[in-house]
N, C-alpha and C. Protein backbone atom coordinates (compact mmCIF):
# COMPACT_ATOMS: atom_id res chain seq x y z
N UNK A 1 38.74 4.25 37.33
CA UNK A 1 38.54 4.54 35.93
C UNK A 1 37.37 5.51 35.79
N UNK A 2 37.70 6.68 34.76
CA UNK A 2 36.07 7.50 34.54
C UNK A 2 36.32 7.38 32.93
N UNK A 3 35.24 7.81 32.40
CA UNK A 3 35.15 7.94 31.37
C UNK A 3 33.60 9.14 31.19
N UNK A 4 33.74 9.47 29.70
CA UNK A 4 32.55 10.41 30.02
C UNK A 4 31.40 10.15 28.80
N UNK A 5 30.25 10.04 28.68
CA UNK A 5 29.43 9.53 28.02
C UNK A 5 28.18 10.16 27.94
N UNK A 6 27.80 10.36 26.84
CA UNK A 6 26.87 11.51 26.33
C UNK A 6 27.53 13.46 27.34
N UNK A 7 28.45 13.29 27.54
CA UNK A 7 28.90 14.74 27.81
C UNK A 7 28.93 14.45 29.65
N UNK A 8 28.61 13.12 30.35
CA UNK A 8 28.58 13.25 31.94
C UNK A 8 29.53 12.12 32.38
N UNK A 9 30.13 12.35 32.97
CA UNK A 9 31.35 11.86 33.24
C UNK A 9 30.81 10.63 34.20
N UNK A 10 31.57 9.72 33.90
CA UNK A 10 30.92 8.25 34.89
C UNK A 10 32.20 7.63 35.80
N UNK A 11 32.15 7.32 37.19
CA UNK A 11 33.52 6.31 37.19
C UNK A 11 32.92 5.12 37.60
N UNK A 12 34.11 4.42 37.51
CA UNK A 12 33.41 2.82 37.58
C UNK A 12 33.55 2.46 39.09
N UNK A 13 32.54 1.68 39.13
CA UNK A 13 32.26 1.03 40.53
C UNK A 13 32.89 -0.68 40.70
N UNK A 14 34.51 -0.71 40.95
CA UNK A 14 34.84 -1.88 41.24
C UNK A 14 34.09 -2.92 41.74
N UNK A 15 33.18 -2.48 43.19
CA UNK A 15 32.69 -3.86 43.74
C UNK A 15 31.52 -4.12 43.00
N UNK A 16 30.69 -3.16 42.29
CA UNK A 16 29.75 -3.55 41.53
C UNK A 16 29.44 -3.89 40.16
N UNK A 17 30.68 -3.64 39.74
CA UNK A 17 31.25 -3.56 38.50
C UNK A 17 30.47 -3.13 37.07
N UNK A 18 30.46 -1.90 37.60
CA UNK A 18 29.72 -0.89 36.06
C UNK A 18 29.77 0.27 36.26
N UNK A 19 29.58 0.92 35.59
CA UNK A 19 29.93 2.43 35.49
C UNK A 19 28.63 3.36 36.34
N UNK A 20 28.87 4.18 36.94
CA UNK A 20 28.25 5.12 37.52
C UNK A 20 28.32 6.55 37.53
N UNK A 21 27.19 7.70 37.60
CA UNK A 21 27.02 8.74 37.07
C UNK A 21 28.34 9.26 38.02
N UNK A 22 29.12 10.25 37.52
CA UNK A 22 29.81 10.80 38.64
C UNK A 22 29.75 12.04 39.65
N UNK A 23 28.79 12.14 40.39
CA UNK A 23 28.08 12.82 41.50
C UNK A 23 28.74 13.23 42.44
N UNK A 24 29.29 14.59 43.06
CA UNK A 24 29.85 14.28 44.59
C UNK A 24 30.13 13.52 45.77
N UNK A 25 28.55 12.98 45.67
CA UNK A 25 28.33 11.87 46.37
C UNK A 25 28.53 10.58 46.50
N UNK A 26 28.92 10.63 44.68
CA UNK A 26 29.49 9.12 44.31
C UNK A 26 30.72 8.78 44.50
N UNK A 27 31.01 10.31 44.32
CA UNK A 27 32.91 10.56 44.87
C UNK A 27 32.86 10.18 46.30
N UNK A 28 32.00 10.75 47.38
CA UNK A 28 32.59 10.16 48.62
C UNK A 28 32.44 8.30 48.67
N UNK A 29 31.31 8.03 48.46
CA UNK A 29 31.17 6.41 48.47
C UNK A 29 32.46 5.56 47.60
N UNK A 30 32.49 6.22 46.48
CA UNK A 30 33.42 4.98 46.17
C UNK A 30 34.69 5.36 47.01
N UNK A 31 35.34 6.61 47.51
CA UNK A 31 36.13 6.85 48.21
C UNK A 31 36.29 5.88 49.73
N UNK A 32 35.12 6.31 50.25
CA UNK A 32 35.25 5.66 51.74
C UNK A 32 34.89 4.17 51.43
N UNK A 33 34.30 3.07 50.27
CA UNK A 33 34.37 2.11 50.19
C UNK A 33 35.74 1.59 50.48
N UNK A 34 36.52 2.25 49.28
CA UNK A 34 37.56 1.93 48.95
C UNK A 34 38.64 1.68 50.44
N UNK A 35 38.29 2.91 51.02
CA UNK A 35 39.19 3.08 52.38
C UNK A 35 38.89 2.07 53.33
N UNK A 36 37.09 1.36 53.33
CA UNK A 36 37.08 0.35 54.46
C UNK A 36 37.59 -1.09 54.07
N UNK A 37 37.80 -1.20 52.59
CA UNK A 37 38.54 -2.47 51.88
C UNK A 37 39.60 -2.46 51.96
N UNK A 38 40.48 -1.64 51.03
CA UNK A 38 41.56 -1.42 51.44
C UNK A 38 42.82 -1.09 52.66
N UNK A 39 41.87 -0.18 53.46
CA UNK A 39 43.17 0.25 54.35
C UNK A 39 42.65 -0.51 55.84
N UNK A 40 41.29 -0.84 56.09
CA UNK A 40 40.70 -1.21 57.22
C UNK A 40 40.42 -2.59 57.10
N UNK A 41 41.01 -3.22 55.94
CA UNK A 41 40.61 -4.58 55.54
C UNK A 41 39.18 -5.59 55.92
N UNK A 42 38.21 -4.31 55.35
CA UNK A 42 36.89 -5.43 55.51
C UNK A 42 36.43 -6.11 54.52
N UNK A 43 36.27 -7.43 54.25
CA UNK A 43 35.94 -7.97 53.12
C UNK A 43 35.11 -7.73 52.15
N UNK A 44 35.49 -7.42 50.53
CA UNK A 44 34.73 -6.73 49.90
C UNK A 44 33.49 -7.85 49.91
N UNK A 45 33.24 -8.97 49.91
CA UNK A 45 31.96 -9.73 50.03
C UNK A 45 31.08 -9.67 50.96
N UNK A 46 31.35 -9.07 52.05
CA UNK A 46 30.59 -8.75 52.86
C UNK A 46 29.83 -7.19 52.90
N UNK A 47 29.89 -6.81 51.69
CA UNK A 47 29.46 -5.11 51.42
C UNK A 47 28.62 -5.28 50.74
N UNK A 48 27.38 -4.69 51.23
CA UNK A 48 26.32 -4.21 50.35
C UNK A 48 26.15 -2.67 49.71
N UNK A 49 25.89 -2.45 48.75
CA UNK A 49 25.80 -1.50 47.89
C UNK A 49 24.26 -0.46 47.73
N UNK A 50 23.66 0.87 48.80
CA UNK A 50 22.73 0.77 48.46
C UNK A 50 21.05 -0.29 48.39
N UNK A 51 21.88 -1.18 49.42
CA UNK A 51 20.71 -1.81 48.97
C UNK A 51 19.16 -1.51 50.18
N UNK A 52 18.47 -2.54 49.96
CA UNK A 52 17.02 -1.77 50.39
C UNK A 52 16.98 -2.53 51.40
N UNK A 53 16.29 -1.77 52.22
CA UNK A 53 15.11 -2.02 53.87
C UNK A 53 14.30 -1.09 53.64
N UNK A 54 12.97 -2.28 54.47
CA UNK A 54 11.65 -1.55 54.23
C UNK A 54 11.63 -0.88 55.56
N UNK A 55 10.64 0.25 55.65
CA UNK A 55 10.61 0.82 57.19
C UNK A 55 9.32 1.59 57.15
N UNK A 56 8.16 0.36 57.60
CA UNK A 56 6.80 0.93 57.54
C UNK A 56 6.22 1.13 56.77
N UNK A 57 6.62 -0.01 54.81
CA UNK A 57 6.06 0.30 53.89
C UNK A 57 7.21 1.34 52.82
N UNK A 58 7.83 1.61 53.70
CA UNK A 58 8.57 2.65 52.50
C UNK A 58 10.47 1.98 52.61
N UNK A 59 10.52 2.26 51.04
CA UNK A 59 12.20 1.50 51.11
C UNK A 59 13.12 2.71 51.19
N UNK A 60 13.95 2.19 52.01
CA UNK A 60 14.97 3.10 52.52
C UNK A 60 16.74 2.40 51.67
N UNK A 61 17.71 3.10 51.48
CA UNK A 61 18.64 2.58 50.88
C UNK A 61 19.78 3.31 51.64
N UNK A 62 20.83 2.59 52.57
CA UNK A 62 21.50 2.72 53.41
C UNK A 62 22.62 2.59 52.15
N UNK A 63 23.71 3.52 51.90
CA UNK A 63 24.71 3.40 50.76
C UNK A 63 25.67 2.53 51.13
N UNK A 64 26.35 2.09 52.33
CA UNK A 64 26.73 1.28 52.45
C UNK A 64 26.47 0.20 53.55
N UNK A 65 26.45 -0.99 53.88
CA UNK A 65 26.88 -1.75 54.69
C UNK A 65 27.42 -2.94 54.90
N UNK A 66 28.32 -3.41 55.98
CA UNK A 66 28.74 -4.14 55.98
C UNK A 66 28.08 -5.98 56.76
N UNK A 67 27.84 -6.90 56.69
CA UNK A 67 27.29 -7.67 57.19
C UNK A 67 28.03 -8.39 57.80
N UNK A 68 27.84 -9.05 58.70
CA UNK A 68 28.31 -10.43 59.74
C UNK A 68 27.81 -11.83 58.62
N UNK A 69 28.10 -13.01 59.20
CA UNK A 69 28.81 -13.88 58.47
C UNK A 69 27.09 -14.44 58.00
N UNK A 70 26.38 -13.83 58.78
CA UNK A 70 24.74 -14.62 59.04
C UNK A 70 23.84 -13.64 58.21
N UNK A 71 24.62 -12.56 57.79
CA UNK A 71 23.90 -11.96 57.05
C UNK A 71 23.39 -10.35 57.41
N UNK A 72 23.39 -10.23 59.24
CA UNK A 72 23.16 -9.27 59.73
C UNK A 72 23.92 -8.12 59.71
N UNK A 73 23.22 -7.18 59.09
CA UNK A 73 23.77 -5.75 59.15
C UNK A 73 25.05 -5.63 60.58
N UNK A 74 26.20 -4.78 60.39
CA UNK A 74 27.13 -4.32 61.16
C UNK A 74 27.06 -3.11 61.26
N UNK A 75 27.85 -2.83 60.19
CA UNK A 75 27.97 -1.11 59.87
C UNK A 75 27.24 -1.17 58.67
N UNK A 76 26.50 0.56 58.84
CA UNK A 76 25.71 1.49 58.14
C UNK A 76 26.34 2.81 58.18
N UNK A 77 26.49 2.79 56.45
CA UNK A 77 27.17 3.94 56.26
C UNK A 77 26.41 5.45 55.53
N UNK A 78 25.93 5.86 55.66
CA UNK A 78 25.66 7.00 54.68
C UNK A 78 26.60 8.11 54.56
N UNK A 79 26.71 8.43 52.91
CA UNK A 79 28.07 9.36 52.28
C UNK A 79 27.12 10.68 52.00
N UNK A 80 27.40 11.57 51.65
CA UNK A 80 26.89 12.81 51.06
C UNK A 80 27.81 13.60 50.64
N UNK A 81 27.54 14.36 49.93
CA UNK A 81 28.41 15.66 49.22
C UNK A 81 29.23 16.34 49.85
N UNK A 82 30.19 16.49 49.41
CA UNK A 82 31.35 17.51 50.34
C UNK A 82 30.51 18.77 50.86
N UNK A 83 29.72 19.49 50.14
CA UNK A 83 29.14 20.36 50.67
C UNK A 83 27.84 20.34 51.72
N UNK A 84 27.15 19.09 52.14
CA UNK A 84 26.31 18.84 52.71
C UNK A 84 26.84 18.89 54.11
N UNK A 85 26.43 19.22 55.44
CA UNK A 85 26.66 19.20 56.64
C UNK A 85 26.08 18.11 57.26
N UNK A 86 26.76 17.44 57.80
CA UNK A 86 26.40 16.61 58.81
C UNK A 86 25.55 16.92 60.50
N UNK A 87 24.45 17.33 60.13
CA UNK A 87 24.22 17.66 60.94
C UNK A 87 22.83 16.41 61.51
N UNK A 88 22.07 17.31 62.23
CA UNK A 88 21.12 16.52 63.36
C UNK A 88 19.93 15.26 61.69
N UNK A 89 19.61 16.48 60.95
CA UNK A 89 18.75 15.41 59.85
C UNK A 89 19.68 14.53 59.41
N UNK A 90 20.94 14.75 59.02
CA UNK A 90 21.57 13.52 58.38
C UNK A 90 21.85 12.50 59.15
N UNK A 91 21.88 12.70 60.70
CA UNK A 91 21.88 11.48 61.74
C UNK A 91 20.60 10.86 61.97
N UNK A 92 19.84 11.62 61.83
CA UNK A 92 18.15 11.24 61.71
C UNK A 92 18.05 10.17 60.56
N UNK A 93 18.57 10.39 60.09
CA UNK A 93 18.24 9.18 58.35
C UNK A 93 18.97 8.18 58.19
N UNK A 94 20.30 8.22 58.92
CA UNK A 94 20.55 6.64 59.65
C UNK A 94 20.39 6.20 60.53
N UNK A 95 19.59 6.57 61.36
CA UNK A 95 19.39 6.56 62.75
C UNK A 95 18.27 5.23 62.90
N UNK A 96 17.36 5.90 61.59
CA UNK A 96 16.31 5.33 60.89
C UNK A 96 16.94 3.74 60.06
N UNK A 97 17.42 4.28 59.95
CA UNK A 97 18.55 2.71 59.45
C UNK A 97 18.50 1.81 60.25
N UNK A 98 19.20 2.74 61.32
CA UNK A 98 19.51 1.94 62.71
C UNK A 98 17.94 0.75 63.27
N UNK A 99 17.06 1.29 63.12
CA UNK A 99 16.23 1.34 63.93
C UNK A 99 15.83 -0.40 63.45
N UNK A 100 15.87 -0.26 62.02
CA UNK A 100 15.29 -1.58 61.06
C UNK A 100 16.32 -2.46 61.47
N UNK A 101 17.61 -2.35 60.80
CA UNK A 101 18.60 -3.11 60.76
C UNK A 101 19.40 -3.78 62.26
N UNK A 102 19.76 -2.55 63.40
CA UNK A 102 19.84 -3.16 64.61
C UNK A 102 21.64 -3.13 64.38
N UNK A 103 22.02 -2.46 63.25
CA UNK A 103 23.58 -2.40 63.23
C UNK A 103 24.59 -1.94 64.31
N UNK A 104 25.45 -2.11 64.64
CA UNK A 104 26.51 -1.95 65.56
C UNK A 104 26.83 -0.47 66.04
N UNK A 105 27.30 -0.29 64.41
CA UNK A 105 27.86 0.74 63.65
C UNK A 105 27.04 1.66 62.84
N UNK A 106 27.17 3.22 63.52
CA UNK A 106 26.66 3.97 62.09
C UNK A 106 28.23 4.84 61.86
N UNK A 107 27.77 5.48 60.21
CA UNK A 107 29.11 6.16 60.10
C UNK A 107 28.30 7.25 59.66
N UNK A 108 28.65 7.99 59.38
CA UNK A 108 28.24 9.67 58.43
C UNK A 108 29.25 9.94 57.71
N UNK A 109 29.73 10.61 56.66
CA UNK A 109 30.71 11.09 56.06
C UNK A 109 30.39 12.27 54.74
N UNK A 110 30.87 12.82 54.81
CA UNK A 110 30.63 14.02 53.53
C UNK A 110 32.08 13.92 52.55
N UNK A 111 32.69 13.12 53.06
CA UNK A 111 34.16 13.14 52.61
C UNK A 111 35.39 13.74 53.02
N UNK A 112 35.04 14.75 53.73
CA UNK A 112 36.01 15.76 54.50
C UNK A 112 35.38 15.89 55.54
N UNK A 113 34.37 14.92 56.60
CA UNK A 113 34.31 15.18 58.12
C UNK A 113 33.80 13.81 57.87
N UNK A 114 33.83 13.12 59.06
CA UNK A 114 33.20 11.88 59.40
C UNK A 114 32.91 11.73 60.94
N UNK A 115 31.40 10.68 61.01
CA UNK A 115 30.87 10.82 62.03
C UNK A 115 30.96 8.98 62.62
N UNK A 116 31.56 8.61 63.38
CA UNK A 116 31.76 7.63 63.81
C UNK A 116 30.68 7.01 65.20
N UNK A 117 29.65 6.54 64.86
CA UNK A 117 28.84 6.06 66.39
C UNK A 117 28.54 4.62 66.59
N UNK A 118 29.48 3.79 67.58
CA UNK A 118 28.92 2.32 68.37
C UNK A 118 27.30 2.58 68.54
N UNK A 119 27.22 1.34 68.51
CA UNK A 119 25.91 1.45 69.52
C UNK A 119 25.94 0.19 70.51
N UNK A 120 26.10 0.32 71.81
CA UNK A 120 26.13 -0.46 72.66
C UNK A 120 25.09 -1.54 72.90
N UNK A 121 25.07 -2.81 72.94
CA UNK A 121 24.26 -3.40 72.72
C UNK A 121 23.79 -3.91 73.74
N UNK A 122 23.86 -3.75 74.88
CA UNK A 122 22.99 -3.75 76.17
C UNK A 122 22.47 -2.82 76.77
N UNK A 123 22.74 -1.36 76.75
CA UNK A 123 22.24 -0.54 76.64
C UNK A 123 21.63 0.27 76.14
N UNK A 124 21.67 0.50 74.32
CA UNK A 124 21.50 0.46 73.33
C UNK A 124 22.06 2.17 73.24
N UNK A 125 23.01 2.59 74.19
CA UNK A 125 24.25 3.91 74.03
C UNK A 125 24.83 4.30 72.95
N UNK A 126 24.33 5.56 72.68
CA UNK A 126 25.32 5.51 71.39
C UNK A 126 26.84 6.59 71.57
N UNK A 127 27.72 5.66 71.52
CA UNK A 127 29.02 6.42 72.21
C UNK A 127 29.61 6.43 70.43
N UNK A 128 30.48 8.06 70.57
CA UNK A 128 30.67 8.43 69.30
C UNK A 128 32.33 8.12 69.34
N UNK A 129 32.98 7.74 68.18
CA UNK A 129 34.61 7.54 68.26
C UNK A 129 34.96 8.21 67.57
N UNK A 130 36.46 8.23 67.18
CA UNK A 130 37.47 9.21 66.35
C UNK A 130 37.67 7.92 65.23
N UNK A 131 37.44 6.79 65.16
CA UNK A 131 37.72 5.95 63.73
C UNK A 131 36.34 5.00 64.15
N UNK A 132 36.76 3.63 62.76
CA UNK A 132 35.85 2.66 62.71
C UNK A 132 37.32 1.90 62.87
N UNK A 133 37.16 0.92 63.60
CA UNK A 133 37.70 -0.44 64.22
C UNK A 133 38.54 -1.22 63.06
N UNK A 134 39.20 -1.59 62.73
CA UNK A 134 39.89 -2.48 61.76
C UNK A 134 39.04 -4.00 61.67
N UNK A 135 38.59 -4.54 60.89
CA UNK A 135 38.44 -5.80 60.77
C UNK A 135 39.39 -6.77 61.34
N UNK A 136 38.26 -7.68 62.23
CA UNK A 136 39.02 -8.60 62.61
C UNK A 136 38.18 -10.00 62.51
């Protein structure tokens, strides 16, 4: 659903349920949300939205992730603008994610490229894939 209000167009955010500015960026997130609920079946209760980790005093907001049953971060997602490149800083800033949280999974996405990286957990390797894993 969008709608547009004072002249800026908003769409609504199913899992969070309220309306949001409609940004490029908001376009990829609710997009690739949608895709890890829907088509990859990960439970929408287990998704966090944006929310915060501290890292040395300063809060950091990872746009998406997914948690294990205990609460611990899995996957960490950060979305950006179709026009933004995925390059070495935008892996740098979840990387930084990584570092707090200890997640499995990072993703990258601009909406039209995506960056898929395990992180091996005895080695702590980060081997890159062509998808994210289906829920199981």
């Amino acid at each position: 659903k969008v709608r547009i209000m004072d002249d800026v167009v908003h769409i609504h955010d199913d899992f969070r349920r309220k309306f949001l500015v409609l940004t490029p960026e908001e376009w990829v997130r609710q997009h690739f949300v949608h895709f890890m609920v829907e088509e990859l079946g990960y439970p929408a209760g287990r998704m966090m939205l944006e929310y915060e980790l501290n890292y040395h005093g300063r809060k950091k907001r990872p746009d998406i992730g997914f948690v294990d049953q205990s609460g611990k971060p899995v996957i960490l997602v950060e979305c950006k603008a179709p026009s933004v490149s995925l390059n070495e800083d935008v892996f740098l800033q979840i990387a930084t994610y990584y570092s707090i949280s200890g997640a499995r999974w990072l993703v990258l996405t601009n909406g039209l490229h995506h960056v898929f990286a395990e992180i091996q957990p005895s080695s702590g390797e980060i081997v890159y894939k062509s998808e994210l894993p289906n829920y199981r």
